[in-house]
PDB file of N, CA and C in Angstrom:
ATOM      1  N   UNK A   1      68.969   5.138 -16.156  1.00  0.00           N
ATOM      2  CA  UNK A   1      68.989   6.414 -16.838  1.00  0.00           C
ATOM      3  C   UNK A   1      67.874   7.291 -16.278  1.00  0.00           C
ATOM      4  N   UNK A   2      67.896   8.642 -15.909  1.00  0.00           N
ATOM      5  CA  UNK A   2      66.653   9.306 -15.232  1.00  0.00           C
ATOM      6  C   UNK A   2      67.003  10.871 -16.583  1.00  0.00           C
ATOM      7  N   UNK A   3      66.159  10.902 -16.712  1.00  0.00           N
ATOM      8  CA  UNK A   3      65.102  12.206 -18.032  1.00  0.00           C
ATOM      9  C   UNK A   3      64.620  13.017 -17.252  1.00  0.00           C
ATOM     10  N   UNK A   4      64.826  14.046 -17.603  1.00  0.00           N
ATOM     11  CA  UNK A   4      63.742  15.173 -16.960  1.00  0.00           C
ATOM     12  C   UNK A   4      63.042  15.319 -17.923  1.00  0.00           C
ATOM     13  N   UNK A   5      61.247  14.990 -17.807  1.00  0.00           N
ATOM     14  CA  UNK A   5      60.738  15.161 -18.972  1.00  0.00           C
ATOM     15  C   UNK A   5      59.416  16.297 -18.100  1.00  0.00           C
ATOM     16  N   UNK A   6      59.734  16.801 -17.116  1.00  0.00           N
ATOM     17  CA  UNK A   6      58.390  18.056 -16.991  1.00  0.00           C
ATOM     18  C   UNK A   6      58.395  18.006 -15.732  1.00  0.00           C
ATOM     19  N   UNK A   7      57.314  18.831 -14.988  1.00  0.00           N
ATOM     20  CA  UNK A   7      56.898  19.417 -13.616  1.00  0.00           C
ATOM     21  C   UNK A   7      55.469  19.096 -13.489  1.00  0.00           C
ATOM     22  N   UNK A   8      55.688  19.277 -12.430  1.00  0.00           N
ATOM     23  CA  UNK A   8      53.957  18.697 -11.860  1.00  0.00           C
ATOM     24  C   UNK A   8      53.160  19.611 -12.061  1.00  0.00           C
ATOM     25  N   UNK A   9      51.894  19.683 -12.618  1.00  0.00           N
ATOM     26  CA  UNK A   9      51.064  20.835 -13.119  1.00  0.00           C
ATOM     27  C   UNK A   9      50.414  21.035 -11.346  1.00  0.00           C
ATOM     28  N   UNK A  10      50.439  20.580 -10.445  1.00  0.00           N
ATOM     29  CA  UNK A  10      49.883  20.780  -8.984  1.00  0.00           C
ATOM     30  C   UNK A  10      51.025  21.448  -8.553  1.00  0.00           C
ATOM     31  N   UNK A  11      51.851  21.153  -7.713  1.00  0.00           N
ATOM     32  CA  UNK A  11      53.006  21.652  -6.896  1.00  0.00           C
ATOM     33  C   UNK A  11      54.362  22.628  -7.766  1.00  0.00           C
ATOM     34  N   UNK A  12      54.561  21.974  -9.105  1.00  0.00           N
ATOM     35  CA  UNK A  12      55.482  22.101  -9.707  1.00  0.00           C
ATOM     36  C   UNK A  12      56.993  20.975  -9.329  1.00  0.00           C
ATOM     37  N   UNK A  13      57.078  19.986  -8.128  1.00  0.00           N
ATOM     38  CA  UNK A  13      57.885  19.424  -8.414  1.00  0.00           C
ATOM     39  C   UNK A  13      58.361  18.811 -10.557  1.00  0.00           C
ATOM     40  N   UNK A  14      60.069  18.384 -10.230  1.00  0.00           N
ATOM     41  CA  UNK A  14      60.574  17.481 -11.228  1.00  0.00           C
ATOM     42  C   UNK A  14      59.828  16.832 -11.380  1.00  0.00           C
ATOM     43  N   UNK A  15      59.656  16.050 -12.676  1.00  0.00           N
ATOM     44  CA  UNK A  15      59.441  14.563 -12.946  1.00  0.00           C
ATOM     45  C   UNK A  15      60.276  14.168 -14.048  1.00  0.00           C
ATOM     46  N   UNK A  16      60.898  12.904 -13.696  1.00  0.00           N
ATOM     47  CA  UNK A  16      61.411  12.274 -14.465  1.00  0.00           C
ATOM     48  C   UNK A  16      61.065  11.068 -14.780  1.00  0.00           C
ATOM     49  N   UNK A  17      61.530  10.565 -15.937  1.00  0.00           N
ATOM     50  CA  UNK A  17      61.546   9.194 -16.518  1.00  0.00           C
ATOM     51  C   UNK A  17      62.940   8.540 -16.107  1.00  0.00           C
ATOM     52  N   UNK A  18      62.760   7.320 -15.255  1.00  0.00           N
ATOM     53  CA  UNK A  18      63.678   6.589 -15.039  1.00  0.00           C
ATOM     54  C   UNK A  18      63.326   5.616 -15.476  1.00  0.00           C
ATOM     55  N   UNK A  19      64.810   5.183 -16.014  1.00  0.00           N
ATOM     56  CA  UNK A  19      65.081   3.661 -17.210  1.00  0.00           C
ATOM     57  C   UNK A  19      63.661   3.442 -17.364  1.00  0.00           C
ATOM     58  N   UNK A  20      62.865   4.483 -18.469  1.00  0.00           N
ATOM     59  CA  UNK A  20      61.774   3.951 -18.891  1.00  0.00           C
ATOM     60  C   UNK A  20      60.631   3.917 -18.362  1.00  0.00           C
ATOM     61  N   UNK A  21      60.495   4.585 -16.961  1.00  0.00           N
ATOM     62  CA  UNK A  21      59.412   4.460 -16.229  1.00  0.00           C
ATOM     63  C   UNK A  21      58.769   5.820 -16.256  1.00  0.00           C
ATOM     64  N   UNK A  22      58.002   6.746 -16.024  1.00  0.00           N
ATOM     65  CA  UNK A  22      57.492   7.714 -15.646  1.00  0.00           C
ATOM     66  C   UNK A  22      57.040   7.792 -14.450  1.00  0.00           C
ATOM     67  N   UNK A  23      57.687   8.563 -13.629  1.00  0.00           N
ATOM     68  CA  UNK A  23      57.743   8.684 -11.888  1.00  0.00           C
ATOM     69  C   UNK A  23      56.664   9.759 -11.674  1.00  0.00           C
ATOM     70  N   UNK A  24      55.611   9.316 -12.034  1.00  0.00           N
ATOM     71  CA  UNK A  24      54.208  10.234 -12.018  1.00  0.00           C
ATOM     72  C   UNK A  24      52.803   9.857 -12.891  1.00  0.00           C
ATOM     73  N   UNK A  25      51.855  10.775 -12.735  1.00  0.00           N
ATOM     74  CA  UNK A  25      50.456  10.523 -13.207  1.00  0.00           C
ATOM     75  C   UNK A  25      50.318  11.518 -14.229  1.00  0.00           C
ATOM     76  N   UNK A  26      49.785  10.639 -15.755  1.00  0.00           N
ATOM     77  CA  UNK A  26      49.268  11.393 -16.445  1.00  0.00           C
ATOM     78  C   UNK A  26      47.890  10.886 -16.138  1.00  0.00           C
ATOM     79  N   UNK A  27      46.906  12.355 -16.050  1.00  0.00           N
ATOM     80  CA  UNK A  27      45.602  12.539 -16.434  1.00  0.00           C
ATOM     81  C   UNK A  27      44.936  12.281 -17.505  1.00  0.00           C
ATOM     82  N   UNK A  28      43.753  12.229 -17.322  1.00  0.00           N
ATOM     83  CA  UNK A  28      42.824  12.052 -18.247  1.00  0.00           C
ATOM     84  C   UNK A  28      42.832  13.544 -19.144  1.00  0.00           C
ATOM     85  N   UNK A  29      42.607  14.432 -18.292  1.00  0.00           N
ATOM     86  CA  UNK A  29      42.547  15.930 -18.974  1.00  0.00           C
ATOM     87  C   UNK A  29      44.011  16.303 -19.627  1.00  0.00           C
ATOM     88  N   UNK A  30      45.253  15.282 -19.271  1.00  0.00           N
ATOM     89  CA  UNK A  30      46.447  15.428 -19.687  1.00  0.00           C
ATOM     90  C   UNK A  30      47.038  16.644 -18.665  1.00  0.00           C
ATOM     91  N   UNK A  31      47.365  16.474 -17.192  1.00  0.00           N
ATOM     92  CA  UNK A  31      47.495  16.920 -16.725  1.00  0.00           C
ATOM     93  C   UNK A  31      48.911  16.259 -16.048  1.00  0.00           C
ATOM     94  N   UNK A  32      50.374  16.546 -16.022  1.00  0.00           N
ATOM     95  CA  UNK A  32      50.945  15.685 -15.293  1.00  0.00           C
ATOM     96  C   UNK A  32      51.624  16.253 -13.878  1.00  0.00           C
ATOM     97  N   UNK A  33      51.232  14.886 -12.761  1.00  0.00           N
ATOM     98  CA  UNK A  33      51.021  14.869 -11.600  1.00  0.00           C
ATOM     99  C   UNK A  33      52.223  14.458 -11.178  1.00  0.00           C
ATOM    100  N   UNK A  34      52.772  14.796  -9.479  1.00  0.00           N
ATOM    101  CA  UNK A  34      53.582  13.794  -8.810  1.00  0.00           C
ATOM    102  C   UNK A  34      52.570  12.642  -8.133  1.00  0.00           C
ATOM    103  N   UNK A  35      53.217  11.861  -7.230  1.00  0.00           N
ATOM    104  CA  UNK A  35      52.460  10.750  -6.963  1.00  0.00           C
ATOM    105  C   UNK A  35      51.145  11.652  -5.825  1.00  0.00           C
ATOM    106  N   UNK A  36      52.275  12.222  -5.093  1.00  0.00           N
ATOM    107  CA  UNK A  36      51.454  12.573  -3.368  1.00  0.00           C
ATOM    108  C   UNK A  36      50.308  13.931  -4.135  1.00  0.00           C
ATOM    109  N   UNK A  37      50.144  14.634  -5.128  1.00  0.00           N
ATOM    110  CA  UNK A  37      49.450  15.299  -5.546  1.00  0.00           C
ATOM    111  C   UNK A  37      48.370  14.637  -6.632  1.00  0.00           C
ATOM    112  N   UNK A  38      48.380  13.400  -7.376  1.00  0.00           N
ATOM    113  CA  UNK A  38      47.353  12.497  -7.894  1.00  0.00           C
ATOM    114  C   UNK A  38      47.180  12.174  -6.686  1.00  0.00           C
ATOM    115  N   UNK A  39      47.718  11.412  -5.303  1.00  0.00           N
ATOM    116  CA  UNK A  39      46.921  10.551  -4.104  1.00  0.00           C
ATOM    117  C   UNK A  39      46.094  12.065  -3.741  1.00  0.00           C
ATOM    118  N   UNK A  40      46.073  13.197  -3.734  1.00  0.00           N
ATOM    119  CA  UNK A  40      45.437  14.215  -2.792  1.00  0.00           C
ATOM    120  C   UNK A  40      43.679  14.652  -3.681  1.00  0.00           C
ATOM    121  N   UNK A  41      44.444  14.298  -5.202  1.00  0.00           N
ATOM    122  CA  UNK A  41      43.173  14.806  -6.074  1.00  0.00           C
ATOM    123  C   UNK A  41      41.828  13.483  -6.108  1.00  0.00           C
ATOM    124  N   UNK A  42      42.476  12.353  -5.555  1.00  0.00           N
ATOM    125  CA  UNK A  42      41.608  11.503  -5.773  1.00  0.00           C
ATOM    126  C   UNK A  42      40.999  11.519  -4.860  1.00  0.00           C
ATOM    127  N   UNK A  43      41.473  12.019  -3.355  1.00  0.00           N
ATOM    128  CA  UNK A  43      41.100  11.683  -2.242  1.00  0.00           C
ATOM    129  C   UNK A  43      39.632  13.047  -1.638  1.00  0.00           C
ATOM    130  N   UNK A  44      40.079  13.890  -3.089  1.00  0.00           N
ATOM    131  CA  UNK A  44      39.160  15.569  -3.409  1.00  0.00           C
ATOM    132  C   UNK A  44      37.742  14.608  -3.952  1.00  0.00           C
ATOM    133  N   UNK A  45      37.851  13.882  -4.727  1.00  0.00           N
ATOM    134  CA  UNK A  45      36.839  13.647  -5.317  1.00  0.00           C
ATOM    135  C   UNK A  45      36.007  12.579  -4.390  1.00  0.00           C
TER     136      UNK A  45
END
């Protein structure tokens, strides 16, 4: 089953929930990420 449950607060790609998974990063500040835009913010710090 795949959900559209929001957009990436970086790029704006989809994100969805598949069968239960969340295909992305929630933040600490509650920020939600795709993968390659959490790998870019970590790689900032």
């Amino acid at each position: 089953m795949k959900e559209h449950v929001g957009y990436c607060d970086c790029c704006g790609k989809a994100l969805y929930c598949l069968d239960g998974f969340f295909n992305g990063v929630k933040t600490d500040s509650g920020k939600n990420l795709c993968f390659d835009c959490d790998e870019q913010e970590e790689k900032k710090e």
